[in-house]
C-alpha atoms as a PDB file:
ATOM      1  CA  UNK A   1       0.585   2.453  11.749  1.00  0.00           C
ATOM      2  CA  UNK A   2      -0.744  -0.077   8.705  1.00  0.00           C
ATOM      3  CA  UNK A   3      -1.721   1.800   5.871  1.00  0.00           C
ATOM      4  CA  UNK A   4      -5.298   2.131   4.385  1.00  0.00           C
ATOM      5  CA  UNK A   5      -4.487   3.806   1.105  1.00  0.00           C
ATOM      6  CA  UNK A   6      -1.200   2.645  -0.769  1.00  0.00           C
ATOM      7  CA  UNK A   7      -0.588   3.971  -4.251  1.00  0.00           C
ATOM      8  CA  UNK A   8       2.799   2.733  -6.437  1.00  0.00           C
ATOM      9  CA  UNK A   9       3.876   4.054  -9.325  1.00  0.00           C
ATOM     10  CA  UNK A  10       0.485   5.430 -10.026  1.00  0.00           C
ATOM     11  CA  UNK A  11      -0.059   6.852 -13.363  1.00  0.00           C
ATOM     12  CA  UNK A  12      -2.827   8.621 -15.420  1.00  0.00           C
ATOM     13  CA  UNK A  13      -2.393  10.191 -19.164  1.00  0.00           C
ATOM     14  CA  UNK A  14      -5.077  11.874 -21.343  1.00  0.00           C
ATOM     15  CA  UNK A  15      -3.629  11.872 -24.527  1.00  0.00           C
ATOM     16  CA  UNK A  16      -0.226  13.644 -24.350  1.00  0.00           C
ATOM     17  CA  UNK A  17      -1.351  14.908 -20.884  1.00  0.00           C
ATOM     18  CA  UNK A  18       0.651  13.467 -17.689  1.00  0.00           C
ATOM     19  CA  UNK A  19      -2.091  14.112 -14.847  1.00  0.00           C
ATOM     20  CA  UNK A  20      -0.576  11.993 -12.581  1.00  0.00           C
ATOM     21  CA  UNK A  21       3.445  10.962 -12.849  1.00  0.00           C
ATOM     22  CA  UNK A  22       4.154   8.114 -10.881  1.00  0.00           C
ATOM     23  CA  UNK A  23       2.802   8.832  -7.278  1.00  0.00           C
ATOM     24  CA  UNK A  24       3.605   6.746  -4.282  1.00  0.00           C
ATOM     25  CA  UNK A  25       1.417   7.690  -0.907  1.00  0.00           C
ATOM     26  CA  UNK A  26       0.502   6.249   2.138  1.00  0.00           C
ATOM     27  CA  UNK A  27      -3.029   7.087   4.370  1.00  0.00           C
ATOM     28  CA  UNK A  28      -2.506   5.528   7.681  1.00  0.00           C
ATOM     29  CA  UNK A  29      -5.138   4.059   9.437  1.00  0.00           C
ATOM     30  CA  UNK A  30      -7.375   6.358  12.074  1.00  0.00           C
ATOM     31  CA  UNK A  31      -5.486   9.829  10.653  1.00  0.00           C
ATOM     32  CA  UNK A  32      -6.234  12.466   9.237  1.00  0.00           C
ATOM     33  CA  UNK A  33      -4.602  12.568   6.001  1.00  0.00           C
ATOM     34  CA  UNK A  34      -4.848  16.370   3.978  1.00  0.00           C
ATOM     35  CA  UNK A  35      -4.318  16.388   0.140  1.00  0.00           C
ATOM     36  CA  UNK A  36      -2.690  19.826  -1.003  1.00  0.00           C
ATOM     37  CA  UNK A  37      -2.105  21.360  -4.607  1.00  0.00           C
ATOM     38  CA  UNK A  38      -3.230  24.201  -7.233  1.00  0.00           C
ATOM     39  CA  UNK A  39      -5.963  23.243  -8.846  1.00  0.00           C
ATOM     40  CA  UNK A  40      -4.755  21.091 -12.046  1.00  0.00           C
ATOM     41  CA  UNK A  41      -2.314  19.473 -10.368  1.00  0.00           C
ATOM     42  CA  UNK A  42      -4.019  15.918  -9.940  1.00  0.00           C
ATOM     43  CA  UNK A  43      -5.622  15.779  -6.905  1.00  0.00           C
ATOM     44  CA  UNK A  44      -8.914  14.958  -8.246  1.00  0.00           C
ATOM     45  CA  UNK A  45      -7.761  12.392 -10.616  1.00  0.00           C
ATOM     46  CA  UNK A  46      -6.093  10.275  -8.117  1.00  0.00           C
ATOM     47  CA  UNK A  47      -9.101  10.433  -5.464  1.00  0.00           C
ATOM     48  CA  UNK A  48     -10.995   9.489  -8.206  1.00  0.00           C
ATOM     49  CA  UNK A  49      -8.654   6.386  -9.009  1.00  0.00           C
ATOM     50  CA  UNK A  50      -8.608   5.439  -5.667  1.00  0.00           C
ATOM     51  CA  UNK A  51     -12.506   4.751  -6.002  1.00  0.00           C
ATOM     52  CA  UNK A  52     -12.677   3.067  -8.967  1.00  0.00           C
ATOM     53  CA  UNK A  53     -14.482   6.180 -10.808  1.00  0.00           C
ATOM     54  CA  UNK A  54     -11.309   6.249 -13.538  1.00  0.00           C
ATOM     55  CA  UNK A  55      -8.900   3.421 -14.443  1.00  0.00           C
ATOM     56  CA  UNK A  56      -4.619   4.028 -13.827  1.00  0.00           C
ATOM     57  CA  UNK A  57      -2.631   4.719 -17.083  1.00  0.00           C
ATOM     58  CA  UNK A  58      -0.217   2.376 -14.896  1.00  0.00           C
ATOM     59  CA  UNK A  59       0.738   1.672 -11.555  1.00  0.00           C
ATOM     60  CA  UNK A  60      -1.121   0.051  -9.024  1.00  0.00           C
ATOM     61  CA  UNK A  61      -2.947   1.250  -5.867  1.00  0.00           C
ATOM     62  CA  UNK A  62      -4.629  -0.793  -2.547  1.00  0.00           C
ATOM     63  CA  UNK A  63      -7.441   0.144  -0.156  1.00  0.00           C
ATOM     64  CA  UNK A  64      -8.282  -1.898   2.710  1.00  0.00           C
ATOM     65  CA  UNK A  65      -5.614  -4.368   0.790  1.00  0.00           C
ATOM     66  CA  UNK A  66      -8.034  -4.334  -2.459  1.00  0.00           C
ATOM     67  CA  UNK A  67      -6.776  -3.451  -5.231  1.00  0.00           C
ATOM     68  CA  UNK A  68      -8.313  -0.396  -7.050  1.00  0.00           C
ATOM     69  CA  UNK A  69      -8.003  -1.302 -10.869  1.00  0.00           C
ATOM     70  CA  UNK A  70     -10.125  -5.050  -9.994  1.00  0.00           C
ATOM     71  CA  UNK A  71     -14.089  -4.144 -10.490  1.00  0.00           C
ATOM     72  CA  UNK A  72     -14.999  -6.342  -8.007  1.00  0.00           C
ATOM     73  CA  UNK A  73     -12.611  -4.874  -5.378  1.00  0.00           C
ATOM     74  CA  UNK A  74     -13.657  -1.203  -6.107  1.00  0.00           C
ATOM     75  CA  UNK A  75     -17.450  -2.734  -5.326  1.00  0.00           C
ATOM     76  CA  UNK A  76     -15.974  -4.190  -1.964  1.00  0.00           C
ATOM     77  CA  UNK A  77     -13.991  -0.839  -1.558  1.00  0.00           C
ATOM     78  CA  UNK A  78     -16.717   1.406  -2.212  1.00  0.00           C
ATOM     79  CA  UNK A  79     -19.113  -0.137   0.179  1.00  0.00           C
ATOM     80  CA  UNK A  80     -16.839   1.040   3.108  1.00  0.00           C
ATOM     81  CA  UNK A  81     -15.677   4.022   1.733  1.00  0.00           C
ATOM     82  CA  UNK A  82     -17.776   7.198   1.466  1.00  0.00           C
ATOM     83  CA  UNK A  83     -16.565  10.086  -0.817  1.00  0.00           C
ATOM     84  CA  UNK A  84     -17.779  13.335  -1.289  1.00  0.00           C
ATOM     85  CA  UNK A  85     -16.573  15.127  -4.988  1.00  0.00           C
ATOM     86  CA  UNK A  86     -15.863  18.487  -5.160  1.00  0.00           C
ATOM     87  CA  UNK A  87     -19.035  19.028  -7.365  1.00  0.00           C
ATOM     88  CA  UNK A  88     -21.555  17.655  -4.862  1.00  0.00           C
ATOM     89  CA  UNK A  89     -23.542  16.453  -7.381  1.00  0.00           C
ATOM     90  CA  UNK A  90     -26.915  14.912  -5.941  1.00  0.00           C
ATOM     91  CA  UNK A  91     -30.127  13.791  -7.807  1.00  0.00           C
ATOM     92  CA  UNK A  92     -31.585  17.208  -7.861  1.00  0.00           C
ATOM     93  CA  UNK A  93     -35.218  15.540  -8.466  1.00  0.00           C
ATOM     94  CA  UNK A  94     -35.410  14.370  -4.352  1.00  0.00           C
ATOM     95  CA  UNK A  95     -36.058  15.884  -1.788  1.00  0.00           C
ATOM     96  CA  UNK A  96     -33.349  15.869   1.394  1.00  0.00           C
ATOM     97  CA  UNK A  97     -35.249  13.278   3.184  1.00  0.00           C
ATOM     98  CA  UNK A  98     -36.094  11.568  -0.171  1.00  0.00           C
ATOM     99  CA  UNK A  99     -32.291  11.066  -0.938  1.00  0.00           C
ATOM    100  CA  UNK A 100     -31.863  10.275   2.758  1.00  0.00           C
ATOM    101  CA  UNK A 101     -33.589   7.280   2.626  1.00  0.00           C
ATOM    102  CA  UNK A 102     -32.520   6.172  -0.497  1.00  0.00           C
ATOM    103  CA  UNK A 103     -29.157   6.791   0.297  1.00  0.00           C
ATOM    104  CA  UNK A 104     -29.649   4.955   3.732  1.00  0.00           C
ATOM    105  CA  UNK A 105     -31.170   1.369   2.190  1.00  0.00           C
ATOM    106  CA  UNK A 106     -28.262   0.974   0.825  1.00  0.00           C
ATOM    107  CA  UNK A 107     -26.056   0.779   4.116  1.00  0.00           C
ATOM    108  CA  UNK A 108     -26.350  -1.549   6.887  1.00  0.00           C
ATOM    109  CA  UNK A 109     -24.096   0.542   8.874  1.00  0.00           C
ATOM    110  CA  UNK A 110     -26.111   3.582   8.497  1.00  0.00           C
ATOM    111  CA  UNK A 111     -25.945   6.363  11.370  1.00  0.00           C
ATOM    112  CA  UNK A 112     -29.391   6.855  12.349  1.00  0.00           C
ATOM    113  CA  UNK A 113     -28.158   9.047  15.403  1.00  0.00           C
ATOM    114  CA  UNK A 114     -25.401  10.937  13.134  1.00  0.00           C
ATOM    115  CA  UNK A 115     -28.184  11.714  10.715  1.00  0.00           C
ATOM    116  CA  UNK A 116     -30.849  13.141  12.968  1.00  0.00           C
ATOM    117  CA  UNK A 117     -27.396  15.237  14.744  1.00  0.00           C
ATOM    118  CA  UNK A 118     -26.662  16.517  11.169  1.00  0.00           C
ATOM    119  CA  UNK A 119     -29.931  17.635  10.301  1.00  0.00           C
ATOM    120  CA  UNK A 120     -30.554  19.634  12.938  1.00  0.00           C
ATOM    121  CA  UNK A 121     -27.074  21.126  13.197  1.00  0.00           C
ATOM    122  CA  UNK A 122     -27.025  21.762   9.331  1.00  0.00           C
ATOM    123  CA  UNK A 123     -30.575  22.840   9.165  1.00  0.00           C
ATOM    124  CA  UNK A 124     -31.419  20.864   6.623  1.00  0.00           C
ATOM    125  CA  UNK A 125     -34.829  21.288   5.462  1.00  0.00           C
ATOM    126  CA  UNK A 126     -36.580  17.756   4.970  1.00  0.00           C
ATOM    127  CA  UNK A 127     -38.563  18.703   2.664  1.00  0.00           C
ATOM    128  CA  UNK A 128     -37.326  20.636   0.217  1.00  0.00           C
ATOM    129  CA  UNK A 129     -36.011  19.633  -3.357  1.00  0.00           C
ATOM    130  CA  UNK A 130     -32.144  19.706  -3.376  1.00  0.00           C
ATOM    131  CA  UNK A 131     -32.186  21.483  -6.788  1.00  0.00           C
ATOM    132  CA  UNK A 132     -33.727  24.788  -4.527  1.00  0.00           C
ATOM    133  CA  UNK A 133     -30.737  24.138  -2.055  1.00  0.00           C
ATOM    134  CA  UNK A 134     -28.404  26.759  -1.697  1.00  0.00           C
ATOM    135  CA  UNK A 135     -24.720  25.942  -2.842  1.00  0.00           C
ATOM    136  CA  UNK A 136     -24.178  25.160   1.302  1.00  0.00           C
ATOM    137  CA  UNK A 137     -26.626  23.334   2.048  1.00  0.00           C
ATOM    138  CA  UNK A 138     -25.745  20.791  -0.894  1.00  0.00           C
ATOM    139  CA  UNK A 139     -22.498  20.562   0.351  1.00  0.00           C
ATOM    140  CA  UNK A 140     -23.697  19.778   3.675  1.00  0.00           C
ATOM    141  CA  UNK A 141     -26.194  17.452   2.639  1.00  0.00           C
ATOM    142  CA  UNK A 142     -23.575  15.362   0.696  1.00  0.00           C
ATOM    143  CA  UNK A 143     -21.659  15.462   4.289  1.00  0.00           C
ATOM    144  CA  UNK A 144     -24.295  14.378   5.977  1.00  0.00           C
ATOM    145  CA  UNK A 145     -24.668  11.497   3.636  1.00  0.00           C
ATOM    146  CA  UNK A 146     -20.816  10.480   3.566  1.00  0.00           C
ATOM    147  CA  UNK A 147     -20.322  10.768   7.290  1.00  0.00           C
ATOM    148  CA  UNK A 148     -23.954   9.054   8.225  1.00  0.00           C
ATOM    149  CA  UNK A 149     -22.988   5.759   6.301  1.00  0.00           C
ATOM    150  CA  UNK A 150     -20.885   4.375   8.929  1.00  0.00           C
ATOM    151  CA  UNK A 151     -17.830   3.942   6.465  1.00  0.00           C
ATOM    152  CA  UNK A 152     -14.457   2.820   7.812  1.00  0.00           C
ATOM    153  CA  UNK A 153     -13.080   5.726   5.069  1.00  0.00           C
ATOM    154  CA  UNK A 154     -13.348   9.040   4.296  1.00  0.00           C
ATOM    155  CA  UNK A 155     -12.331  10.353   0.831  1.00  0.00           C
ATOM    156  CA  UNK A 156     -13.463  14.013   0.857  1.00  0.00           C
ATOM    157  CA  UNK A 157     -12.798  16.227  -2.288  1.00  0.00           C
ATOM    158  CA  UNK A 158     -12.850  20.471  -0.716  1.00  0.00           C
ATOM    159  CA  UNK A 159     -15.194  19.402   1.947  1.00  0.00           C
ATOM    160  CA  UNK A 160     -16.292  22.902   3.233  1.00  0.00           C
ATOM    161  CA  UNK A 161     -16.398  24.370  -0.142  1.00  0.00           C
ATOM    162  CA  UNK A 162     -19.223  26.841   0.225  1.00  0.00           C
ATOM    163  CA  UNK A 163     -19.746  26.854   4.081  1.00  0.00           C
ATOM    164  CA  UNK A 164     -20.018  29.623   6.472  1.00  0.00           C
ATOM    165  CA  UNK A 165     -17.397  29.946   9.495  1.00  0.00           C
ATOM    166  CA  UNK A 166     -19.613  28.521  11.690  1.00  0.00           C
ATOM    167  CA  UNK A 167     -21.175  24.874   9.462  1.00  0.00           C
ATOM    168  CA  UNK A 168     -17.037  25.102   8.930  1.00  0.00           C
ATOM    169  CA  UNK A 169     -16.547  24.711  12.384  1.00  0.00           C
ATOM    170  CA  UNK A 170     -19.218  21.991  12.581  1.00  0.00           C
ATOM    171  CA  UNK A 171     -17.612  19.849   9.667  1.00  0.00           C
ATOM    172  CA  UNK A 172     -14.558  19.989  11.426  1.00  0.00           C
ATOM    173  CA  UNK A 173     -15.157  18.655  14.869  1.00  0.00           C
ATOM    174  CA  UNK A 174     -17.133  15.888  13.240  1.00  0.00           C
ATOM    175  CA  UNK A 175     -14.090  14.672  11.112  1.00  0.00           C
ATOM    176  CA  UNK A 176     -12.233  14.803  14.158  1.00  0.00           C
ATOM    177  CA  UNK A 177     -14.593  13.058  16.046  1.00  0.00           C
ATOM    178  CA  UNK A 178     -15.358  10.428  13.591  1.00  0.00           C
ATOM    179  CA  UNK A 179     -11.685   9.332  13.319  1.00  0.00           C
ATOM    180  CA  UNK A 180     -12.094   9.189  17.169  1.00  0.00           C
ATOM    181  CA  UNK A 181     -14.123   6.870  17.030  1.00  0.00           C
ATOM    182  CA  UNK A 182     -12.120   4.692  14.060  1.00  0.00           C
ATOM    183  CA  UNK A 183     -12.895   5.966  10.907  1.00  0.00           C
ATOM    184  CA  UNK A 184      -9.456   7.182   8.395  1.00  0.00           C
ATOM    185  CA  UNK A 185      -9.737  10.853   6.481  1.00  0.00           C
ATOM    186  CA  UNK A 186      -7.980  11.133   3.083  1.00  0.00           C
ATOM    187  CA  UNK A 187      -9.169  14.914   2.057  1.00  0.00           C
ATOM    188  CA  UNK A 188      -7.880  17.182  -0.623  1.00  0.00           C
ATOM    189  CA  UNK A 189      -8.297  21.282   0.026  1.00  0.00           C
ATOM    190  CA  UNK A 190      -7.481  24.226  -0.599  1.00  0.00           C
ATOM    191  CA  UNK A 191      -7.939  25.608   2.851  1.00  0.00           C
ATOM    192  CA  UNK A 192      -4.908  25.661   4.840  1.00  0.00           C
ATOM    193  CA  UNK A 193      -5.929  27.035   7.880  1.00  0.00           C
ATOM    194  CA  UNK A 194      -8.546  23.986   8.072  1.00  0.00           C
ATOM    195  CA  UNK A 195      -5.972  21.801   7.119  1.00  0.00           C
ATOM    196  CA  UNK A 196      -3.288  23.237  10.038  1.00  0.00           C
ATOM    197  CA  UNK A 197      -6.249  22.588  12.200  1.00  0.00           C
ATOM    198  CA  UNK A 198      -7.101  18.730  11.853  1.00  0.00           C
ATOM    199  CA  UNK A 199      -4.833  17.343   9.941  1.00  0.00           C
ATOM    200  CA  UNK A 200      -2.353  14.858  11.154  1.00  0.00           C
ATOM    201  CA  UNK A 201      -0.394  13.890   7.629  1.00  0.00           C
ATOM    202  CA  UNK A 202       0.248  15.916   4.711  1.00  0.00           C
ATOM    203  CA  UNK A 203       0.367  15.281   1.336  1.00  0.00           C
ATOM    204  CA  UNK A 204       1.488  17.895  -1.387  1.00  0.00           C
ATOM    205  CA  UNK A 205       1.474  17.142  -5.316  1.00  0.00           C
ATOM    206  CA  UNK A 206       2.544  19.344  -8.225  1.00  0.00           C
ATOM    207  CA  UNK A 207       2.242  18.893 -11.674  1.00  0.00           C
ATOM    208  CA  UNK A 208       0.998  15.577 -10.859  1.00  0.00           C
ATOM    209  CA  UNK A 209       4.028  14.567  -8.869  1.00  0.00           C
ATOM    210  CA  UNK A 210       4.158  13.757  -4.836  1.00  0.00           C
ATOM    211  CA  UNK A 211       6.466  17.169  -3.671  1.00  0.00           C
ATOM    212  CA  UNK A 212       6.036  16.781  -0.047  1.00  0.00           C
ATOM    213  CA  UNK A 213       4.598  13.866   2.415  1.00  0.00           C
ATOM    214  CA  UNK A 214       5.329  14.223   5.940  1.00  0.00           C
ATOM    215  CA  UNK A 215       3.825  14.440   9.571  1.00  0.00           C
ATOM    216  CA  UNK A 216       1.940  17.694  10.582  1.00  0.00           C
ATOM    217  CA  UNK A 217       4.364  17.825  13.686  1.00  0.00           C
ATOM    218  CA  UNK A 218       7.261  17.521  11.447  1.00  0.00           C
ATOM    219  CA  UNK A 219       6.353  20.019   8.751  1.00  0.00           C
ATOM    220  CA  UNK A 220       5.978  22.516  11.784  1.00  0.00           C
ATOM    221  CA  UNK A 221       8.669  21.360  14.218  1.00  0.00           C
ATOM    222  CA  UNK A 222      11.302  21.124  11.176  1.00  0.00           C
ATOM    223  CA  UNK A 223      10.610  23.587   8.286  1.00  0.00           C
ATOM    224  CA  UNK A 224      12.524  26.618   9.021  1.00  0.00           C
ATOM    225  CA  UNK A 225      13.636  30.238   6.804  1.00  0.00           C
ATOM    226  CA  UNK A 226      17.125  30.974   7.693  1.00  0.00           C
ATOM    227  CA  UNK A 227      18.239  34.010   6.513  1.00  0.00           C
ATOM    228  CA  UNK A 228      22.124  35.231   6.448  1.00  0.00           C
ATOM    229  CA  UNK A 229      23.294  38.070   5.683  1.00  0.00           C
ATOM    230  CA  UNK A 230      27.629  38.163   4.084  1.00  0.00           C
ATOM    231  CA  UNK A 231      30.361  40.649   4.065  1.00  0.00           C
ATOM    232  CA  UNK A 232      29.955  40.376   0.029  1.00  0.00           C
ATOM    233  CA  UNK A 233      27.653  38.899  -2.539  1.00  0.00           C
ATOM    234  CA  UNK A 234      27.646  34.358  -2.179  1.00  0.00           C
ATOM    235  CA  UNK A 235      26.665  32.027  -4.570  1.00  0.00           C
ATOM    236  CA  UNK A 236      23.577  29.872  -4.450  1.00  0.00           C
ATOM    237  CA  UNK A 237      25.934  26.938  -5.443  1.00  0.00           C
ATOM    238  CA  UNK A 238      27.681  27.685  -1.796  1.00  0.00           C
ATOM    239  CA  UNK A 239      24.370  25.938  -0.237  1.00  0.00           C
ATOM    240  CA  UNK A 240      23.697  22.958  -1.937  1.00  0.00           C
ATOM    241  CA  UNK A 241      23.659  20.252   1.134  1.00  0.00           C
ATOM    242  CA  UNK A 242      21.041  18.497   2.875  1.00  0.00           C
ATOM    243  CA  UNK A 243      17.743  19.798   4.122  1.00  0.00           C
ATOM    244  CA  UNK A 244      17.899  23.374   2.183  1.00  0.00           C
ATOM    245  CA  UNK A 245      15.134  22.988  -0.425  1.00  0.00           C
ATOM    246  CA  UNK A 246      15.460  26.087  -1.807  1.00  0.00           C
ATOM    247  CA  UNK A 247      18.007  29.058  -1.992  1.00  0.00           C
ATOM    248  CA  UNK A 248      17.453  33.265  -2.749  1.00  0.00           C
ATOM    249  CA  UNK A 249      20.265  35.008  -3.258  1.00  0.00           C
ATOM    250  CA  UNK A 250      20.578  38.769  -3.494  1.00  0.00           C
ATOM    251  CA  UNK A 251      24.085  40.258  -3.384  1.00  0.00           C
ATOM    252  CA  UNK A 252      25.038  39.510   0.498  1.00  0.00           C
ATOM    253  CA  UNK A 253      21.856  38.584   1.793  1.00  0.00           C
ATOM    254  CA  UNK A 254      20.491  34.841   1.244  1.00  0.00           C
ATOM    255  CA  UNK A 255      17.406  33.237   2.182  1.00  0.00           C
ATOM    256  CA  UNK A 256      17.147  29.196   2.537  1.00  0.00           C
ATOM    257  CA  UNK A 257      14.290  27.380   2.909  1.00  0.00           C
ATOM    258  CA  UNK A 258      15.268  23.962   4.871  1.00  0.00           C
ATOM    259  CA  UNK A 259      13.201  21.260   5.627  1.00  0.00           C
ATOM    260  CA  UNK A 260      15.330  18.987   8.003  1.00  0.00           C
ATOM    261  CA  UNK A 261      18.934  19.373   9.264  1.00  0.00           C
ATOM    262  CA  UNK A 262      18.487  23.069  10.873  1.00  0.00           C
ATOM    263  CA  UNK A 263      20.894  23.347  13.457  1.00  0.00           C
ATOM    264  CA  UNK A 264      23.803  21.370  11.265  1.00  0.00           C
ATOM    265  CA  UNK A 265      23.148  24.078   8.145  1.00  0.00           C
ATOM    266  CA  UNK A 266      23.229  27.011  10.885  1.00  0.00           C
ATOM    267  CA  UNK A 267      26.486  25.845  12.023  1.00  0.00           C
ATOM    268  CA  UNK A 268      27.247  25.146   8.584  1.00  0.00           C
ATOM    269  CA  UNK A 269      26.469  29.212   7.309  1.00  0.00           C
ATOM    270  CA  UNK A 270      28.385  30.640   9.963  1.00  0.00           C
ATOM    271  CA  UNK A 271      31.507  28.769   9.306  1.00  0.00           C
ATOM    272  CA  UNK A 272      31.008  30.409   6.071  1.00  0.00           C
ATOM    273  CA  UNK A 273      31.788  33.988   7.976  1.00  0.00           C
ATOM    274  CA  UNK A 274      27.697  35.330   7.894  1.00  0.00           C
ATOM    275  CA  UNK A 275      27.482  38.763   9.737  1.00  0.00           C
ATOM    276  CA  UNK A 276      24.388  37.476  11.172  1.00  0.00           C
ATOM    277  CA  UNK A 277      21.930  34.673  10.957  1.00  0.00           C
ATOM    278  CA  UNK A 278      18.094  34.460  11.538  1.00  0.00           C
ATOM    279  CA  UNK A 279      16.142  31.609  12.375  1.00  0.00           C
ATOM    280  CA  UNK A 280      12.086  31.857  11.983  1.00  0.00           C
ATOM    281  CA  UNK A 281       9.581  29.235  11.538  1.00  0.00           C
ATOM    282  CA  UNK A 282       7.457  28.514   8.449  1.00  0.00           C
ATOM    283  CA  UNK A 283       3.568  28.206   8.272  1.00  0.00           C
ATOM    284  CA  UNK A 284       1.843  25.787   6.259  1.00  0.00           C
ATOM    285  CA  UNK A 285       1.257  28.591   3.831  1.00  0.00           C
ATOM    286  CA  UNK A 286       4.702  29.522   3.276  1.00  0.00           C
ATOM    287  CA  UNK A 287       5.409  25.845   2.669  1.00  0.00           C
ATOM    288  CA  UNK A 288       2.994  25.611   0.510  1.00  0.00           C
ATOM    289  CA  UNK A 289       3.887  28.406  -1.537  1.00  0.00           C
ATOM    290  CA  UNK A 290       7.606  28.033  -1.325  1.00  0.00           C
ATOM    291  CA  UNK A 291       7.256  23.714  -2.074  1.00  0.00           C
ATOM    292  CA  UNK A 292       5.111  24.134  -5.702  1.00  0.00           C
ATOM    293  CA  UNK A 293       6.745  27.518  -6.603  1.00  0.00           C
ATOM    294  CA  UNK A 294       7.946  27.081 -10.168  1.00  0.00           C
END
């Protein structure tokens, strides 16, 4: 699948402050691409890099083949990519159907059909000002505005921050549908059932560093908790080989966290004379927690 989003090396410092160390990632094109970590731990930053909004510390990055540090790529980038920031900042002064057509002069591609969908499933009110709009509704009118434009890309920071079950639901399908119909999703969140739901690709940073990038299918076909239990107490050295990324140890009992390699590190643990061995799957959660514990 060719890429859409390619980062190298990519780098931002404030001051003595590593946001981002040196991230390599890859958005295919027509996925869904989710964009996990604690808040802090750069996620922000490097979808706002990826637009232009901040210049890399170093490193280099490519939308569309355009290269994100060159102003007058991040123009030709930004007029096919639509991003929504986690603030959903608007111009609180306009009304919705005010900042619709504003918003809609300045795309050809514009979505009349997508826009008059949106407004009625949102239940947008035309004419009100957005700065009497409830918290939701702002975050569904800047939505409505991303996914109307026609854009070939998606860069969406917490998308259904604010939204009830149901306008959750709504968002959703329409992601899904849009990349149906061609469109690439690069979204950060912090909402992992929503993320188990659509997503095709994960992405995890920590401390500004890439921990985890894999397919959906793999992270749930392949991430496993084995748990052995010994005659007596083992030694967290005894598991270092490949696919266990992370070993508990209490007296006879030890917990592994493997990623790959399952059936080969089973075989493996009861060569090493475990009483018993369990095998139970991981959710996204769990990997989560377990992949940016410190």
């Amino acid at each position: 699948m060719s890429a859409i989003v390619e980062t190298f090396d990519l780098k931002k410092n404030y001051a003595a402050v590593e946001a981002v160390r040196g991230i390599d990632l890859r958005v295919g094109a027509h996925s869904i691409c989710a964009f996990l970590g604690q808040n802090g731990a750069g996620k922000s930053t490097t979808l706002r890099m990826l637009l232009g909004m901040i210049r890399p510390t170093s490193g280099t990055g490519r939308i569309f083949g355009l290269d994100i540090a060159k102003e007058d790529d991040s123009v030709r980038i930004r007029e096919r990519a639509a991003f929504v920031a986690e603030d959903k900042r608007l111009y609180e002064y306009m009304t919705v159907g005010q900042i619709l057509r504003f918003t809609r002069s300045f795309f050809p591609r514009w979505r009349a059909d997508l826009e008059h969908r949106l407004l009625q499933q949102f239940e947008l009110p035309i004419e009100r000002k957005i700065r009497k709009l409830s918290k939701g509704m702002r975050t569904k009118l800047a939505l409505l505005l991303a996914f109307a434009r026609g854009g070939d890309l998606l860069i969406l920071d917490e998308p259904t921050e604010g939204l009830d079950p149901v306008s959750v639901e709504q968002v959703l399908q329409m992601i899904v549908s849009l990349v149906a119909e061609g469109a690439t999703v690069f979204f950060s969140s912090h909402q992992i059932t929503e993320v188990e739901q659509i997503a095709d690709h994960v992405i995890m940073i920590d401390c500004g560093k890439i921990v985890l990038d894999a397919p959906m299918d793999s992270v749930k076909n392949e991430y496993r908790h084995i748990q052995a239990v010994f005659p007596e107490p083992v030694g967290k050295r005894d598991f270092e080989f490949a696919g266990i990324e992370r070993v508990y140890s209490e007296g006879p009992v030890v917990s592994l966290i493997a990623s790959r390699n399952v059936d080969a590190i089973v075989e493996r643990v009861r060569g090493m004379q475990a009483n018993s061995i369990d095998v139970a799957p991981l959710s996204l959660r769990e990997i989560f927690l377990e992949t940016v514990k410190r």
